[in-house]
Protein backbone atom coordinates (compact mmCIF):
# COMPACT_ATOMS: atom_id res chain seq x y z
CA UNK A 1 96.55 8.68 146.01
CA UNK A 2 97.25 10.11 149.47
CA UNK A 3 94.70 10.42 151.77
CA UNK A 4 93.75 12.87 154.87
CA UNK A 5 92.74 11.19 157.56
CA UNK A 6 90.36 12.28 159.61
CA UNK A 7 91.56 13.38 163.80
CA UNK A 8 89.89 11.10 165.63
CA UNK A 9 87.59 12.66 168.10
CA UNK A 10 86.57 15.62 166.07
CA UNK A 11 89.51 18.95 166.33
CA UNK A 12 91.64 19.33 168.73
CA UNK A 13 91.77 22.73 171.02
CA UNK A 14 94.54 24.28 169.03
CA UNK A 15 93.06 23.86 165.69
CA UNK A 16 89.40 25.19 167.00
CA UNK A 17 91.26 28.08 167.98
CA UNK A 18 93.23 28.63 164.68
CA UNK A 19 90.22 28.44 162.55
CA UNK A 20 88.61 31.29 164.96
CA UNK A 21 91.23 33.11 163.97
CA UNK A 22 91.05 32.20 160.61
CA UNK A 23 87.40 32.92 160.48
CA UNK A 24 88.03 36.10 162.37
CA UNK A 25 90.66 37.65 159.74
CA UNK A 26 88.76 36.17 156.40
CA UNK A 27 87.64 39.92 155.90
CA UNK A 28 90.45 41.71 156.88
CA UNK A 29 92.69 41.39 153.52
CA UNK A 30 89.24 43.29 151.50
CA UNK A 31 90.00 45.77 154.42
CA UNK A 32 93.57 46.16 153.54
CA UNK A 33 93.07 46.05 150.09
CA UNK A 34 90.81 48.12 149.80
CA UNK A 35 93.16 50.72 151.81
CA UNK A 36 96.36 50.16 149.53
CA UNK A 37 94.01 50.81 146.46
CA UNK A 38 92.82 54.61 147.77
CA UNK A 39 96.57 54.98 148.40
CA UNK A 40 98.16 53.60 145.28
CA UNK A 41 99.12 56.78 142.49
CA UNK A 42 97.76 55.77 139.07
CA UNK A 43 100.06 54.16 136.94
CA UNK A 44 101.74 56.09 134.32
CA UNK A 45 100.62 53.30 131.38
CA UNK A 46 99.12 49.79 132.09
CA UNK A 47 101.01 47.39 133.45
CA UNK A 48 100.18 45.12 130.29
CA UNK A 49 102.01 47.71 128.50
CA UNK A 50 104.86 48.35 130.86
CA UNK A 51 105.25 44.09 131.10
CA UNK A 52 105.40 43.92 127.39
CA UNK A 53 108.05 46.88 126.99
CA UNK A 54 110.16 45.19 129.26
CA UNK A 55 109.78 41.61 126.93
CA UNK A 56 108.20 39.96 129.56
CA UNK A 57 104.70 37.90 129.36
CA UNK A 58 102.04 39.86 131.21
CA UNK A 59 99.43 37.58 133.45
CA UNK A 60 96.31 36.75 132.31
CA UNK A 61 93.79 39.99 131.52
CA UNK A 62 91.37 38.84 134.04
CA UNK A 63 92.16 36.50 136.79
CA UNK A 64 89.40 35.13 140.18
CA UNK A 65 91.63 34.10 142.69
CA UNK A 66 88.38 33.30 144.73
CA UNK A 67 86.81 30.68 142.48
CA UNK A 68 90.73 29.12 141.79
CA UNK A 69 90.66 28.80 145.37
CA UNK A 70 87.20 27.24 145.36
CA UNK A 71 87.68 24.90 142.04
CA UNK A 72 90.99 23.48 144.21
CA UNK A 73 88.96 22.50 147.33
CA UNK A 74 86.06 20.93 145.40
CA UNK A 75 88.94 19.30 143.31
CA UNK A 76 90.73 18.15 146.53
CA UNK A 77 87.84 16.66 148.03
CA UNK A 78 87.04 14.72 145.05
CA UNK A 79 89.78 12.99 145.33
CA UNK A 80 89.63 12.02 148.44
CA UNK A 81 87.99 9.05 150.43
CA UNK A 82 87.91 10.63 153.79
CA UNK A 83 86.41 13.60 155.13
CA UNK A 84 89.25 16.75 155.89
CA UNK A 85 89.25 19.66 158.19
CA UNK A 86 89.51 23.01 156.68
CA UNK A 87 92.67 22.91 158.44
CA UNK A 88 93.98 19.80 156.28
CA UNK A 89 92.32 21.38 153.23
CA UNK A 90 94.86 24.19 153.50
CA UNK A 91 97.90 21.92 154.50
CA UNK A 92 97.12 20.00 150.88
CA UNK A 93 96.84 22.84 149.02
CA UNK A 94 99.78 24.42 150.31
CA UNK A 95 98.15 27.81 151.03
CA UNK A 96 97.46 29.33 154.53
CA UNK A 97 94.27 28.79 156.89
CA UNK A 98 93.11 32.29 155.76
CA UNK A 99 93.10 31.98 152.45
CA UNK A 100 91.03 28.46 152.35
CA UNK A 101 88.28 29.45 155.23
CA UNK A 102 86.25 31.91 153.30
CA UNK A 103 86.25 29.85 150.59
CA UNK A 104 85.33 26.76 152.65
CA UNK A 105 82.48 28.76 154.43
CA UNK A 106 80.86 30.04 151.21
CA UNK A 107 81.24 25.96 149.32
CA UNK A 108 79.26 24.88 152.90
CA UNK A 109 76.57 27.96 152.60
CA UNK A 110 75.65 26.85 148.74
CA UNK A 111 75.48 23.18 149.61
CA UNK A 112 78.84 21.85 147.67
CA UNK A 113 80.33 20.02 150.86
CA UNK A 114 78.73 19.35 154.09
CA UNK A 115 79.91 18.23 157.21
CA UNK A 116 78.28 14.10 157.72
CA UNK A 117 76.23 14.40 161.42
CA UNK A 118 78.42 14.61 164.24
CA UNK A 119 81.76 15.02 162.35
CA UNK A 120 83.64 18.29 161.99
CA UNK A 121 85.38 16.93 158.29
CA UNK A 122 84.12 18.20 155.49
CA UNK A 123 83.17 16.19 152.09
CA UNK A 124 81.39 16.87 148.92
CA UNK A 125 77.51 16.71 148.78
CA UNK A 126 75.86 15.14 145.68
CA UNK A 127 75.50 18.46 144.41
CA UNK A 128 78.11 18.67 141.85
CA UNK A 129 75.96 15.32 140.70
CA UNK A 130 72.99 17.12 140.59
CA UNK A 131 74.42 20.04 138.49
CA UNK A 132 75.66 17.50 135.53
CA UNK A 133 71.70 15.81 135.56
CA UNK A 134 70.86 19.15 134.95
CA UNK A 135 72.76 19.90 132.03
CA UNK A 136 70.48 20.21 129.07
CA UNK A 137 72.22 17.37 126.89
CA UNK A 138 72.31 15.07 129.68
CA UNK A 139 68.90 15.53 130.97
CA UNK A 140 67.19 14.99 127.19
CA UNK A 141 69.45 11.72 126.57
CA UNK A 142 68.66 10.17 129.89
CA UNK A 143 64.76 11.45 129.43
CA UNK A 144 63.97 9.63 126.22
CA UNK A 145 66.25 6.42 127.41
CA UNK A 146 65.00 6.11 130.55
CA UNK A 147 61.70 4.89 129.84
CA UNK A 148 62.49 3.10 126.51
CA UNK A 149 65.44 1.11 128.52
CA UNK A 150 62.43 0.30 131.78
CA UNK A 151 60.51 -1.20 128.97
CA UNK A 152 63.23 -3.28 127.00
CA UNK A 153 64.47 -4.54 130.88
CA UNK A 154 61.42 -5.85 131.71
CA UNK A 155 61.01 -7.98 128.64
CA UNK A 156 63.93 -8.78 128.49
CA UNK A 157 64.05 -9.91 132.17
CA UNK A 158 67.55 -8.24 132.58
CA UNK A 159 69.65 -5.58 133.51
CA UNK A 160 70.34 -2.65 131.10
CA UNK A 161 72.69 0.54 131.42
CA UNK A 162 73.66 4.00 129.83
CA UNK A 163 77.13 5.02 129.34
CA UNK A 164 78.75 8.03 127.83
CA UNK A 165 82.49 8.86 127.08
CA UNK A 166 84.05 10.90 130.08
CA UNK A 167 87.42 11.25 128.86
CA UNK A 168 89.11 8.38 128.25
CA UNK A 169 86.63 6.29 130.14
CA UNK A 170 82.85 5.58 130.28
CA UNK A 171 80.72 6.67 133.24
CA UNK A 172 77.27 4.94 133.72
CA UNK A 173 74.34 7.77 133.13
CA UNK A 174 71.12 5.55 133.48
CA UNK A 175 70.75 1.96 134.77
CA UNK A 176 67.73 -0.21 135.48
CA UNK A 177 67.72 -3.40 137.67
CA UNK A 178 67.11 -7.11 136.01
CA UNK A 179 63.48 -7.96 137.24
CA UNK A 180 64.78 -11.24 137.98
CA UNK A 181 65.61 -12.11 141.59
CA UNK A 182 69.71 -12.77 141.00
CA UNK A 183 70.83 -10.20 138.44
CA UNK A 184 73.89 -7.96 137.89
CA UNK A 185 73.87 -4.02 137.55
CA UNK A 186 76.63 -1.43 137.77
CA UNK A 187 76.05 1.37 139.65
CA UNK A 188 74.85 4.94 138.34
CA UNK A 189 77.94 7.07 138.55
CA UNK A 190 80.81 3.86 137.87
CA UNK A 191 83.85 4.87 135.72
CA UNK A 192 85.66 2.40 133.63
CA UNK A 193 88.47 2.61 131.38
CA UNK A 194 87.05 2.82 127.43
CA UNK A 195 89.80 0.39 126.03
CA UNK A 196 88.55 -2.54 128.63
CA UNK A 197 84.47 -2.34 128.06
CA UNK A 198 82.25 -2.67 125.63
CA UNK A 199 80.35 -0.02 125.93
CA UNK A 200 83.79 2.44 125.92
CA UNK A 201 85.06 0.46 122.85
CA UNK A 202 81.71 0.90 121.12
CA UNK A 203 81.02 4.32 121.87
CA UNK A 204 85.00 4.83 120.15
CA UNK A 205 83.75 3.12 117.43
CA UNK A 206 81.02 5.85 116.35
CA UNK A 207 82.66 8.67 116.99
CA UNK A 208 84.24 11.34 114.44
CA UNK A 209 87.45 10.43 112.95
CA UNK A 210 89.38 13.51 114.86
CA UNK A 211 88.20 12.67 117.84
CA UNK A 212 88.89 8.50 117.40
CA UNK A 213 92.71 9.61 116.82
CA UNK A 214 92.94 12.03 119.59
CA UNK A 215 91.36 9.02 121.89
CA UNK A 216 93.82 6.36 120.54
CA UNK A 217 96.34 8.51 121.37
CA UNK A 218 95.88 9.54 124.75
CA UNK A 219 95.12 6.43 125.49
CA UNK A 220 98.46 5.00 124.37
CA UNK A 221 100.07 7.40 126.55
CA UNK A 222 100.02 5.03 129.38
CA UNK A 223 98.45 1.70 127.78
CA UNK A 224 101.32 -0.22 125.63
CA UNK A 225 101.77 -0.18 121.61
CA UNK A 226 100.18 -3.73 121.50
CA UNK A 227 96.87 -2.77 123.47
CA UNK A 228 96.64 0.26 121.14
CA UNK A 229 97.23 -1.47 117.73
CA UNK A 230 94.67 -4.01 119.57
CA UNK A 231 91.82 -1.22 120.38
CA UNK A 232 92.68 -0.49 116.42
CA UNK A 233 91.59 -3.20 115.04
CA UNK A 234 88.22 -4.08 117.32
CA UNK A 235 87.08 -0.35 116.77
CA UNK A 236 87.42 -1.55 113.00
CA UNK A 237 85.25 -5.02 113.71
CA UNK A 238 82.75 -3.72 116.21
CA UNK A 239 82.02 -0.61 113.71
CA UNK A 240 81.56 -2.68 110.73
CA UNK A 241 79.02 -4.95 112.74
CA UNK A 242 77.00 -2.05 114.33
CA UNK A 243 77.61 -4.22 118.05
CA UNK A 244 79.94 -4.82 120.73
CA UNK A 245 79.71 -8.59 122.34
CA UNK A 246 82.06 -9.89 124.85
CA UNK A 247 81.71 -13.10 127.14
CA UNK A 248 83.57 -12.72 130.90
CA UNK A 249 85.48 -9.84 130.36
CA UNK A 250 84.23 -8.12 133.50
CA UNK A 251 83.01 -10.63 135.49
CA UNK A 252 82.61 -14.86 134.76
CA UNK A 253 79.25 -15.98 133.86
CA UNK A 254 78.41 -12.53 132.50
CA UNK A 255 78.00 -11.67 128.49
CA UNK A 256 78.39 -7.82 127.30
CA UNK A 257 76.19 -6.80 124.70
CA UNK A 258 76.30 -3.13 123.32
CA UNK A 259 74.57 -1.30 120.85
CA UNK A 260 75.42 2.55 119.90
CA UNK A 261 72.70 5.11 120.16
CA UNK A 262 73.27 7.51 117.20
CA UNK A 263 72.67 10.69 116.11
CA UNK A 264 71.65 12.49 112.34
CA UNK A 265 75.57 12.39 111.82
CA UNK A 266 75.77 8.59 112.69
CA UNK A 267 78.06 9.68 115.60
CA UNK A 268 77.15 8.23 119.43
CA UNK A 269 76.35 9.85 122.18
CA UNK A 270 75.79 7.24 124.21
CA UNK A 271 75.91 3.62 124.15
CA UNK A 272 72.59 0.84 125.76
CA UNK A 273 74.45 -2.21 127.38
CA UNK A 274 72.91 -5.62 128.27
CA UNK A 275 75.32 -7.33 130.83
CA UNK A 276 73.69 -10.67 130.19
CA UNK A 277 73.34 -13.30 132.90
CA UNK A 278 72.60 -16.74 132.36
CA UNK A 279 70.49 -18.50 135.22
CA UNK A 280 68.42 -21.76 135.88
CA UNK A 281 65.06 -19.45 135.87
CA UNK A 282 65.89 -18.12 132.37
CA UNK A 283 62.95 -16.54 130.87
CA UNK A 284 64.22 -15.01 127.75
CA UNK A 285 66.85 -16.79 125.60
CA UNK A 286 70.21 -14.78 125.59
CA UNK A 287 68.73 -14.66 121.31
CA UNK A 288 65.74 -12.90 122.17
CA UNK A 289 66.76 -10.44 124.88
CA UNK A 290 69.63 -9.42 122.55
CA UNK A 291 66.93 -8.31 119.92
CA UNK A 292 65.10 -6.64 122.43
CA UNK A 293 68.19 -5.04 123.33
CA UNK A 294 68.66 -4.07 119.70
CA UNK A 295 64.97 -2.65 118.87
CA UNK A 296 65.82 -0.34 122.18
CA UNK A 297 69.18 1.24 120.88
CA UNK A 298 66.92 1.37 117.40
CA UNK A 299 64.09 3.54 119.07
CA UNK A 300 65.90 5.85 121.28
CA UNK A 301 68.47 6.52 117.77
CA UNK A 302 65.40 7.24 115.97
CA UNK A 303 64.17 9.87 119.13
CA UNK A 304 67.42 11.68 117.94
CA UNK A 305 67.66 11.67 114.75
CA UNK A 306 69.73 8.69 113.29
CA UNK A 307 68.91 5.69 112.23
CA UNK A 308 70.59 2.67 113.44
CA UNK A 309 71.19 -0.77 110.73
CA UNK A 310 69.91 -4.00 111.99
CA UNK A 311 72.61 -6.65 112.34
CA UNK A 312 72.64 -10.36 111.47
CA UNK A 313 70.89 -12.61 113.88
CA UNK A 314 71.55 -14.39 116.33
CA UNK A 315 74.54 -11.89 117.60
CA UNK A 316 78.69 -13.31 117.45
CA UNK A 317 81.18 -12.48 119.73
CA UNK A 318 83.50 -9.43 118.62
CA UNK A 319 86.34 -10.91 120.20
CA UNK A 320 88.26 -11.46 123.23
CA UNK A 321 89.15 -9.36 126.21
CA UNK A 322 92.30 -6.81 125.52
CA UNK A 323 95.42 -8.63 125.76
CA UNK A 324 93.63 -12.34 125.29
């Protein structure tokens, strides 16, 4: 991934003066267009019409340049590590200083990028963040978790997360620190690929059949036959024992323990992880905690609807890591 950097000390004179300009002549194309439209004759027939008697595919019915515009600067700077003038934004998008600084201006009004103090760059504000929390679905699944999962952390003296499917990996929704003085967490917000967790390999496991084959495939568009026939084959042993358990996968030292949270159709949602670490100061046996873990993914099914099988105690690993 290429990325901008940012001109050290702040713009230069040249490019302070081309975004004047640029900000100076952001309304002049309305002006001009609104001109050619009072001059323009009506067309004989639609162009639609005129496109398709000529055999040729007419654009789409209604079209925003604007918001494209916008959607490719938030998408720009989302992919970027470093900060980027408007300036560079319109170099990497390939369109002209004009066209980007309106756009720019009105993302920086509504609070979608910001400038950090003392820097003329621009990058994304937590907003976009914000807007997903606020999503209805979201918000109720992290609601009802959140204070089952505070609970279940506490007694089990250990550090529990959220995850979801985004695509064909898992992004952490919820997380709550180990009360324990050395634990292990993974941030709100971290992205993993599905195939090499156990929270993505679970939460494959309980979804609908269509939507299993459509992940298997895309997934073996870049990830070799073996891994696939692999991912196969543990969705088929994780689903049959209603768990996902994995020792050093991730990290040394560190057990994986999953359990699906389900809905009235048996499908997940969401998955409740234990990353399970073993220390001199144990409280809880790795036996109990995983119980506790267990009677959490039970309660917060039951808050939607499903109804989630207890498994055979104590837990067994699923298996190795993918490729082992």
């Amino acid at each position: 991934m290429t990325t901008a950097k940012r001109p050290s000390g702040g713009k230069g004179a040249g490019e302070i003066g081309t975004e004047r300009q640029a900000a100076a002549l952001a309304d002049e194309p309305v002006a001009k267009s609104a001109k050619l439209k009072a001059a323009k004759p009506k067309a004989d027939k639609p162009k639609a019409a005129k496109a398709a008697a000529a055999g040729k595919v007419a654009r789409p019915a209604y079209s925003a340049p604007a918001l494209e515009k916008g959607l490719d600067v938030l998408e720009l700077l989302a992919s970027l590590s470093e900060g980027v003038t408007p300036s560079q934004i319109a170099q990497q998008l390939g369109r002209s200083l004009q066209e980007v600084y309106r756009v720019v201006v009105a993302l920086e009004r509504r609070g979608y990028i910001q400038r950090p103090p003392g820097e003329e760059s621009l990058v994304l504000s937590t907003k976009l963040h914000d807007l997903s929390y606020r999503y209805p679905p979201m918000r109720r699944l992290i609601d009802v978790a959140r204070p089952v999962i505070n609970r279940a952390s506490i007694e089990a003296y250990q550090a529990f997360h959220l995850a979801v499917l985004d695509g064909l990996s898992i992004r952490v929704v919820a997380q709550v620190d180990s009360p324990a003085p050395l634990g292990f967490r993974l941030r709100v917000g971290t992205q993993n690929p599905a195939i090499r967790t156990a929270s993505g390999r679970l939460l494959i496991a309980y979804q609908a059949p269509s939507m299993q084959e459509w992940l298997f495939e895309a997934i073996g568009q870049t990830a070799p036959k073996s891994e696939i026939d692999w991912l196969r084959k543990r969705v088929e042993v994780v689903r049959s024992v209603g768990y996902e358990m994995i020792v050093g996968e991730a990290l040394k030292g560190i057990t994986d323990i999953s359990f699906p949270i389900l809905d009235a159709e048996g499908h997940a949602p969401a998955v409740i992880t234990m990353p399970f670490l073993a220390s001199a100061t144990e409280k809880v046996p790795m036996d109990d905690a995983t119980r506790i873990l267990y009677e959490a993914a039970a309660s917060i099914t039951t808050l939607f609807g499903g109804h989630l099988a207890e498994p055979r105690f104590p837990l067994a690993n699923t298996g190795g890591p993918v490729g082992g």
